[in-house]
C-alpha atoms as a PDB file:
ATOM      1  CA  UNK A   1      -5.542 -64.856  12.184  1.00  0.00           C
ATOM      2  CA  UNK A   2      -2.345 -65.319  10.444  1.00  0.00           C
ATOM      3  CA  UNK A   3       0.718 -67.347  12.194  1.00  0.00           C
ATOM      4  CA  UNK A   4       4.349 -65.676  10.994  1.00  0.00           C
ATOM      5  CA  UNK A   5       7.119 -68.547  10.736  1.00  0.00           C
ATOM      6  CA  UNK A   6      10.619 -67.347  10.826  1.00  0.00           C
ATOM      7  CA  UNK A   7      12.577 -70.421   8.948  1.00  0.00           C
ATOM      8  CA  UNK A   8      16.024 -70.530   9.100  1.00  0.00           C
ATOM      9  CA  UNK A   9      16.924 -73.502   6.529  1.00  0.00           C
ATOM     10  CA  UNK A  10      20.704 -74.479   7.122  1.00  0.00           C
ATOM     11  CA  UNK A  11      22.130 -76.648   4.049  1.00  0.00           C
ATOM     12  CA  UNK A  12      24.220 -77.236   1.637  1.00  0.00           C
ATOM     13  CA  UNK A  13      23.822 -76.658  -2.493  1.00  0.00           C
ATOM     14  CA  UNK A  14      25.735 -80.171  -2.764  1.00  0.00           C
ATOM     15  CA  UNK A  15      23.282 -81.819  -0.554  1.00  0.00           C
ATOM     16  CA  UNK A  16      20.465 -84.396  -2.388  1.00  0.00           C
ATOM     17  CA  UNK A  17      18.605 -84.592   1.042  1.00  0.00           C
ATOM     18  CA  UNK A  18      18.352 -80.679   1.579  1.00  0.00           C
ATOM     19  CA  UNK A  19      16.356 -80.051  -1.672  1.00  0.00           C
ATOM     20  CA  UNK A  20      14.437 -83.145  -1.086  1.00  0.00           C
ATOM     21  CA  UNK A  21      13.952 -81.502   2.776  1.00  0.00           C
ATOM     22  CA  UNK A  22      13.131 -78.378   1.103  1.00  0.00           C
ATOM     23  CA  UNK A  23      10.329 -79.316  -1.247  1.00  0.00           C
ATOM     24  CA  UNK A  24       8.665 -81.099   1.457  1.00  0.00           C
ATOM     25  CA  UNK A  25       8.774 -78.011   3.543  1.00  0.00           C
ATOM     26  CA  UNK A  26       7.776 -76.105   0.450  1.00  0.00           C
ATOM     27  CA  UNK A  27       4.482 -78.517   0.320  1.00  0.00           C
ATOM     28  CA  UNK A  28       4.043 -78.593   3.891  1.00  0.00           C
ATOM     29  CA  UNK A  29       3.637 -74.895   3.944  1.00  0.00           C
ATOM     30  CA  UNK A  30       1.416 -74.763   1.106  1.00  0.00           C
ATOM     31  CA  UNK A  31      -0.930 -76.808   2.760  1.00  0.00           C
ATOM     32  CA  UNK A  32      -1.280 -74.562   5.594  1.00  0.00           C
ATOM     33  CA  UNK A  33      -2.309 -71.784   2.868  1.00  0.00           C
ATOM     34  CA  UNK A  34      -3.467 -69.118   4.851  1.00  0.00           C
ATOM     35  CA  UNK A  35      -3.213 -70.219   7.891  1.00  0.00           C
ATOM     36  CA  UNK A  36       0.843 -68.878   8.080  1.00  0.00           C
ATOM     37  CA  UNK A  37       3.216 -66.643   6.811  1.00  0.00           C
ATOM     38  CA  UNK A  38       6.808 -67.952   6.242  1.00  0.00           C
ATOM     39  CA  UNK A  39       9.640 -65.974   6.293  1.00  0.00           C
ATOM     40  CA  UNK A  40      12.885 -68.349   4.810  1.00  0.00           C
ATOM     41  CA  UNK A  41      16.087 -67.383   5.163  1.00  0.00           C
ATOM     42  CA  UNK A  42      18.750 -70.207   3.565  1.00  0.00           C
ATOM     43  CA  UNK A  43      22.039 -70.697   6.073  1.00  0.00           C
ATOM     44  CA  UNK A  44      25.065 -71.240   4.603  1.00  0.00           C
ATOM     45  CA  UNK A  45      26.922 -75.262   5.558  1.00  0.00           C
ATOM     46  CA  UNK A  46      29.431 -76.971   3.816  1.00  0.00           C
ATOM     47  CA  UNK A  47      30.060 -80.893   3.831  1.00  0.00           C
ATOM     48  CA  UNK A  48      32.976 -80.601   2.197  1.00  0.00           C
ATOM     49  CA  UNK A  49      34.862 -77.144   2.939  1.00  0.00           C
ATOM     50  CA  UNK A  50      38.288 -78.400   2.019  1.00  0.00           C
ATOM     51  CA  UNK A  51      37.363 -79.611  -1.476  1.00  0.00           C
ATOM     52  CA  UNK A  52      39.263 -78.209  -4.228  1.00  0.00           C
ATOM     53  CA  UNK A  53      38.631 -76.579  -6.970  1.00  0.00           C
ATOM     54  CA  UNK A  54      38.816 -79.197  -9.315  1.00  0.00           C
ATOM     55  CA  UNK A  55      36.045 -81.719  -7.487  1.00  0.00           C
ATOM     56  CA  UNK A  56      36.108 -84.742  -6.982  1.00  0.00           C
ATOM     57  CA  UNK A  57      34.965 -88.521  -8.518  1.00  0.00           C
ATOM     58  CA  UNK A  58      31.846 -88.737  -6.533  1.00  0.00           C
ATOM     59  CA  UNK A  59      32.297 -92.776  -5.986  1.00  0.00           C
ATOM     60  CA  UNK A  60      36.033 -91.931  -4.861  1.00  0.00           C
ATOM     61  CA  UNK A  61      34.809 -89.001  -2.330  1.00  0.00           C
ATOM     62  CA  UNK A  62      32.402 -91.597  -1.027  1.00  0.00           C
ATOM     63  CA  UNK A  63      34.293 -94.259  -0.238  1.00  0.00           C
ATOM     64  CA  UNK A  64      36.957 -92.191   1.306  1.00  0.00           C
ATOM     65  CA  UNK A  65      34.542 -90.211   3.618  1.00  0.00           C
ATOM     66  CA  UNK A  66      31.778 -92.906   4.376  1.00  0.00           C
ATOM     67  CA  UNK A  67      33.357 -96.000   3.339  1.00  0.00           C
ATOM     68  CA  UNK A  68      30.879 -96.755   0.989  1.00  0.00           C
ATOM     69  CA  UNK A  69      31.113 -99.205  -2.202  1.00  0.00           C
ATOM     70  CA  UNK A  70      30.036 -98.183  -5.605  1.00  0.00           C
ATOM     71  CA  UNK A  71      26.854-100.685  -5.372  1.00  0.00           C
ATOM     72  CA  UNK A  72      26.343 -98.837  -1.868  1.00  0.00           C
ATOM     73  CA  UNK A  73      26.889 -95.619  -3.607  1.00  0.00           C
ATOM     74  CA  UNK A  74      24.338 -96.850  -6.025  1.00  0.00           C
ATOM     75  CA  UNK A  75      21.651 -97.946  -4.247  1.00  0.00           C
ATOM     76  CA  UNK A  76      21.832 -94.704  -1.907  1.00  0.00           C
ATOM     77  CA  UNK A  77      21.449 -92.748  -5.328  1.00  0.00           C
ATOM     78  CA  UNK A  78      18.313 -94.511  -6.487  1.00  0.00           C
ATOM     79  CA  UNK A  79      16.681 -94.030  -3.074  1.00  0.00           C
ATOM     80  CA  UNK A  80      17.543 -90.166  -3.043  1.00  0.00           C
ATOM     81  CA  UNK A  81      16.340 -90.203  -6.938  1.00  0.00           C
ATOM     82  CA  UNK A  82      13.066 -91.944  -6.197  1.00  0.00           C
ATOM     83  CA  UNK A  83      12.048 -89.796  -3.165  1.00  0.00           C
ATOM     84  CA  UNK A  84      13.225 -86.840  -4.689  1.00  0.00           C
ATOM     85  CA  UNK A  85      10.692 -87.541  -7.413  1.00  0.00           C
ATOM     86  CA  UNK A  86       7.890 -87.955  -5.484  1.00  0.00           C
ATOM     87  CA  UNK A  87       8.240 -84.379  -3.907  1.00  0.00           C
ATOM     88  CA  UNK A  88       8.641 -83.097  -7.752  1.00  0.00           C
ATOM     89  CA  UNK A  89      12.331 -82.476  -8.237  1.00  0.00           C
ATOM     90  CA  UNK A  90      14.481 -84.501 -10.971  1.00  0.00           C
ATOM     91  CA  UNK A  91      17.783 -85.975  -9.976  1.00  0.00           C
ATOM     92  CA  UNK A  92      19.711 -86.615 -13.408  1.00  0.00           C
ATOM     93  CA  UNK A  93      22.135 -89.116 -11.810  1.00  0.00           C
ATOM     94  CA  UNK A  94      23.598 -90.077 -14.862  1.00  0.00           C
ATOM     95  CA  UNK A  95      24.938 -86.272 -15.621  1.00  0.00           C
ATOM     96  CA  UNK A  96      26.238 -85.758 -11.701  1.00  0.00           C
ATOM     97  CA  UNK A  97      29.885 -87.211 -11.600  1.00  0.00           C
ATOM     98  CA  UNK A  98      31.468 -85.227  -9.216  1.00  0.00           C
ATOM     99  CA  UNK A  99      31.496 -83.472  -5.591  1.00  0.00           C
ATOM    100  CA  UNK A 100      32.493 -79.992  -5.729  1.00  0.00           C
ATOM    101  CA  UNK A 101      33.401 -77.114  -3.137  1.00  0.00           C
ATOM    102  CA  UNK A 102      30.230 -74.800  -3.072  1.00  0.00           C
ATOM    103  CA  UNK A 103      31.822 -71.780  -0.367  1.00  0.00           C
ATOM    104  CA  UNK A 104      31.421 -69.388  -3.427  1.00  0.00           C
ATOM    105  CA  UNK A 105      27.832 -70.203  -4.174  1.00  0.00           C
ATOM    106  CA  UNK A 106      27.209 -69.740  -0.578  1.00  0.00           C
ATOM    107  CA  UNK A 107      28.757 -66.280  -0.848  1.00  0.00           C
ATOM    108  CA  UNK A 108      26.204 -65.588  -4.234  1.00  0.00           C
ATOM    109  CA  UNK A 109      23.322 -67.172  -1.792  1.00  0.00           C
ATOM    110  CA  UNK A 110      24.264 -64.322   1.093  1.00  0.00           C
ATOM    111  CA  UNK A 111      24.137 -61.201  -1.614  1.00  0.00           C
ATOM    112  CA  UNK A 112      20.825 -62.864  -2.725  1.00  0.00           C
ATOM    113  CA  UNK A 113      19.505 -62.635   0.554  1.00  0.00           C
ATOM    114  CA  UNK A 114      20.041 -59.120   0.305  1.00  0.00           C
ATOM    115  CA  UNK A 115      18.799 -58.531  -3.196  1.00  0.00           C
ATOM    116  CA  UNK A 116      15.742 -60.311  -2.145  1.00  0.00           C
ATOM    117  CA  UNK A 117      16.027 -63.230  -4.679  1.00  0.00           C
ATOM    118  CA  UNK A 118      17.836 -65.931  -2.683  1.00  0.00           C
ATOM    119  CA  UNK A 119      14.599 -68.728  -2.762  1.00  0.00           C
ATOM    120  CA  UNK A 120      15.351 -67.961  -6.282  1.00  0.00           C
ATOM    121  CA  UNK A 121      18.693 -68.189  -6.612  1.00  0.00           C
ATOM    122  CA  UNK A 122      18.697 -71.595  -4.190  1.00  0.00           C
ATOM    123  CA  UNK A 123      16.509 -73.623  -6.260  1.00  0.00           C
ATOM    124  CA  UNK A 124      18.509 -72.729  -9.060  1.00  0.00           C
ATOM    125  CA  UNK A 125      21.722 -73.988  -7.798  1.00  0.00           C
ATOM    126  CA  UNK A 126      19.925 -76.833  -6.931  1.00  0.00           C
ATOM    127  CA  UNK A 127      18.480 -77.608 -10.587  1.00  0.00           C
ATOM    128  CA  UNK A 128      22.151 -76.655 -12.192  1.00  0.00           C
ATOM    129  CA  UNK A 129      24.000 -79.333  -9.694  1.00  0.00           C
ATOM    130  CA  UNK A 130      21.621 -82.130  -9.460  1.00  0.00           C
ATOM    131  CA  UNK A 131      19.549 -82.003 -12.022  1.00  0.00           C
ATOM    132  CA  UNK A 132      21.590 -80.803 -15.090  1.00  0.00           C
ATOM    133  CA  UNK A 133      25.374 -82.061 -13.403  1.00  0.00           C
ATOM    134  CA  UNK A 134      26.575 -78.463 -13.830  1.00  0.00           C
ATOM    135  CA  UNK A 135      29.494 -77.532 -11.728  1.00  0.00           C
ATOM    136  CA  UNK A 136      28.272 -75.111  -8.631  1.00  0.00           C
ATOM    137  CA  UNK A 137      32.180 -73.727  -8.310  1.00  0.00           C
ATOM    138  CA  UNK A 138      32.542 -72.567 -11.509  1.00  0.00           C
ATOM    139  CA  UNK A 139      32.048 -68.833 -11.541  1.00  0.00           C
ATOM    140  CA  UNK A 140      31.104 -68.396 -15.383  1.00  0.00           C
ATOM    141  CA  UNK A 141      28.472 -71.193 -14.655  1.00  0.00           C
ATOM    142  CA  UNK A 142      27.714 -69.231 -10.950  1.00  0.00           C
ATOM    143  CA  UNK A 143      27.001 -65.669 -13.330  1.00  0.00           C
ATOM    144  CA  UNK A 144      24.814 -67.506 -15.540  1.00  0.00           C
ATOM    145  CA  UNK A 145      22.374 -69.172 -13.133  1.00  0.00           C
ATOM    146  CA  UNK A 146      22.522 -65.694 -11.017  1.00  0.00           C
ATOM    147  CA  UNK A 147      21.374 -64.029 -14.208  1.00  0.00           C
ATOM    148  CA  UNK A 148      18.993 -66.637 -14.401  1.00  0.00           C
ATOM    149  CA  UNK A 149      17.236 -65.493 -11.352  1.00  0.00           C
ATOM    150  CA  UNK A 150      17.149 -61.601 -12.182  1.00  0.00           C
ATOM    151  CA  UNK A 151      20.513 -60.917 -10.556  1.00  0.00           C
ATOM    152  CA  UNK A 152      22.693 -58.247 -11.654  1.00  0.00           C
ATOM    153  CA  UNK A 153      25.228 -60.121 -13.755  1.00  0.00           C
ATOM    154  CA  UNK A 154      28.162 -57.386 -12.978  1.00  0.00           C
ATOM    155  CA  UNK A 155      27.859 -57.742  -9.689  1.00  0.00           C
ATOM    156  CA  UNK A 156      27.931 -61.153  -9.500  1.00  0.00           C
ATOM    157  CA  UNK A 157      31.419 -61.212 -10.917  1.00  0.00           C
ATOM    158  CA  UNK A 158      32.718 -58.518  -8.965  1.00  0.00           C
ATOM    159  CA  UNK A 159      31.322 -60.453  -6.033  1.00  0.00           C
ATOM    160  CA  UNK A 160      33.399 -63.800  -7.169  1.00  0.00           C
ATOM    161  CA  UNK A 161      36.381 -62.102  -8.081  1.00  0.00           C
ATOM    162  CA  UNK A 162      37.131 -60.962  -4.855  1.00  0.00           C
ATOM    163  CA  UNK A 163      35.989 -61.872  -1.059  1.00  0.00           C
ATOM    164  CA  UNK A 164      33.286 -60.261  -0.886  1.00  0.00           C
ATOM    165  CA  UNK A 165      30.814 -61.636   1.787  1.00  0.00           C
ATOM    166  CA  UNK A 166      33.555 -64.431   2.630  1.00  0.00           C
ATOM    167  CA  UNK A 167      33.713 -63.127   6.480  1.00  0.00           C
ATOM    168  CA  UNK A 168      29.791 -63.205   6.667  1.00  0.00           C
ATOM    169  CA  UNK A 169      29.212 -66.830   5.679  1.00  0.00           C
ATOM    170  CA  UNK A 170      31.995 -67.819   7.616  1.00  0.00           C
ATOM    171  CA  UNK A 171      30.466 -66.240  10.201  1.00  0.00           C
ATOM    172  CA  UNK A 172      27.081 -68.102   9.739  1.00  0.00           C
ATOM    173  CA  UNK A 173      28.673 -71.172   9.453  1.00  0.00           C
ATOM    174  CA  UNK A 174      30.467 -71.341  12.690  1.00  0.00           C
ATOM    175  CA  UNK A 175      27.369 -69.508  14.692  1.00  0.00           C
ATOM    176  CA  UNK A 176      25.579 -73.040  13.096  1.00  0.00           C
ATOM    177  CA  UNK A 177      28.226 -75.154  14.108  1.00  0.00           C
ATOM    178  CA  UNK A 178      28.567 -73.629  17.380  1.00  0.00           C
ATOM    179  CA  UNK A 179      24.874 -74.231  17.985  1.00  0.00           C
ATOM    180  CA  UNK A 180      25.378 -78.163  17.647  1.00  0.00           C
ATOM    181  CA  UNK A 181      24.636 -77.921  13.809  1.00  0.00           C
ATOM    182  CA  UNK A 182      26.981 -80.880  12.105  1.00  0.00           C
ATOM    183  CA  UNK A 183      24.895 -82.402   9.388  1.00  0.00           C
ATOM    184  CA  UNK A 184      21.813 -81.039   7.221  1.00  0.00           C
ATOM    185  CA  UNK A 185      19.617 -80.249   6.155  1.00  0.00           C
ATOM    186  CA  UNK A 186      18.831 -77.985   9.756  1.00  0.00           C
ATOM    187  CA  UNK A 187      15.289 -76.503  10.260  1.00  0.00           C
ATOM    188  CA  UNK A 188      15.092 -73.992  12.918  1.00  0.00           C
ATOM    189  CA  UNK A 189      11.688 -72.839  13.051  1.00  0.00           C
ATOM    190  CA  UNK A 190      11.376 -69.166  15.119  1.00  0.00           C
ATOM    191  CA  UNK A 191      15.362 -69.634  16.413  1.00  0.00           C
ATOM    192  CA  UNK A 192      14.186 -72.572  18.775  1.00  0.00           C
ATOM    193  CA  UNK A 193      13.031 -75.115  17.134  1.00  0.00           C
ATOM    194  CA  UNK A 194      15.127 -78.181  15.468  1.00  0.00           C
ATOM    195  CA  UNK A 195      13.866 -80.227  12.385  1.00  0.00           C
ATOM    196  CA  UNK A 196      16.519 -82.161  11.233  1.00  0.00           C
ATOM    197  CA  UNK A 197      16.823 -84.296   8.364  1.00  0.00           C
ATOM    198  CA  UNK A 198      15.167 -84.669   4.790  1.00  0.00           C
ATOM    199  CA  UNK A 199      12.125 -85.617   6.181  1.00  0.00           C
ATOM    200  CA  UNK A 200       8.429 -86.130   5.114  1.00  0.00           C
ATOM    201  CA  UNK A 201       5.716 -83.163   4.272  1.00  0.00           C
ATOM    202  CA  UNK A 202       3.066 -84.708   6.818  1.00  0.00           C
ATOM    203  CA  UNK A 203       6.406 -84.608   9.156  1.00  0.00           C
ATOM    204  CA  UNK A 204       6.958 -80.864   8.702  1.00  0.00           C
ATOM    205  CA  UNK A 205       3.114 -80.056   8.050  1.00  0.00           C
ATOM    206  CA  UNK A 206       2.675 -81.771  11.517  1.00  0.00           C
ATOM    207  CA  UNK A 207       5.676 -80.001  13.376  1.00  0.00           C
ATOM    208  CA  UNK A 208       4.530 -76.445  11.307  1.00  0.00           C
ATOM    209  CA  UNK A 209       0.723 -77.097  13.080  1.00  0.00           C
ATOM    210  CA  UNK A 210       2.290 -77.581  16.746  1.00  0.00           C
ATOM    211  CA  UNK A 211       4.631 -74.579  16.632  1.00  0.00           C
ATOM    212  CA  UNK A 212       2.167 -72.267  15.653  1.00  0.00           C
ATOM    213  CA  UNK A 213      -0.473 -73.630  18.024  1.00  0.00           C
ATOM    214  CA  UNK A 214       2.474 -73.142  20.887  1.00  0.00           C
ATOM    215  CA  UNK A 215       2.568 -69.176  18.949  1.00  0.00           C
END
């Protein structure tokens, strides 16, 4: 018989190791096949909530926040390119130049929940930011990739040109935070059990097997 997952996957749209943790997961539970039903639901977190509008030089935000040198900076980027190519996703580090505030895509990601098209919508963001260097604050650029996705277009701008759903992800954010959530991506597997990290598909395929035989 069947196993149900609920997955609550907390993380960031300007995060490299939360689509590399994702697509692991992603593999991990396609292994399982029918073994399990997943049920994914993306939380909102943001590493850099006071980031303005404009972004920021993402060798400058490094240094500032982790103290880390452009060869540092470098070398980080071609580890997080080379792993995220061997789960299948393509890091175009040459078009990504800058760190960005992403509370409004988290606000689009909530209303996707809803429409039932937020997987969708979060690999998207994820493709337009690290793969094609597009800016995840702009709303024309937001509308687009929404419409991408089979989102109503409309919507999507009335939804960015106001506050709509502001109170809910702030809401989600500090439940996270309150629960001891500081740094993603944040895997909690049936709302009690932590996987933290960008880690491995054997690691999640493993920790998937011993939840549900706990079930």
């Amino acid at each position: 018989m069947s196993k149900h997952i609920k997955i609550d996957f907390v993380s960031d749209v300007s995060c490299p190791w939360c689509i590399i943790g994702l697509k692991s997961l992603e593999t991990a539970i396609s292994r399982l096949g029918s073994e399990v039903t997943t049920e994914i639901h993306f939380q909102p977190f943001e590493l850099n909530p006071q980031m303005p509008a404009e972004g920021q030089d993402i060798n400058e935000h490094l240094a500032q926040k982790y103290g880390a040198t452009e060869e540092q900076s470098a070398r980080n980027r071609e580890a997080i390119r080379t792993r995220g190519a061997t789960e299948g996703f393509t890091f175009g580090m040459d078009k990504r130049a800058r760190i960005y505030n992403t509370f409004d895509a988290h606000r689009l990601l909530h209303w996707a929940g809803i429409e039932g098209k937020q997987v969708a919508l979060k690999h998207a963001l994820f493709g337009a930011y690290f793969t094609d260097g597009e800016n995840p604050s702009d709303h024309e650029t937001l509308i687009r990739i929404a419409e991408k996705v089979g989102l109503d277009t409309v919507s999507a701008r009335a939804i960015l040109n106001s506050d709509f759903y502001a109170s809910d992800v702030r809401a989600q954010e500090y439940f996270y935070q309150q629960q001891g959530i500081n740094s993603v991506p944040a895997v909690i597997i049936n709302d009690k059990h932590l996987i933290s990290g960008g880690q491995t598909s054997d690691v999640f395929e493993q920790a998937l097997r011993q939840i549900m035989a706990m079930a």
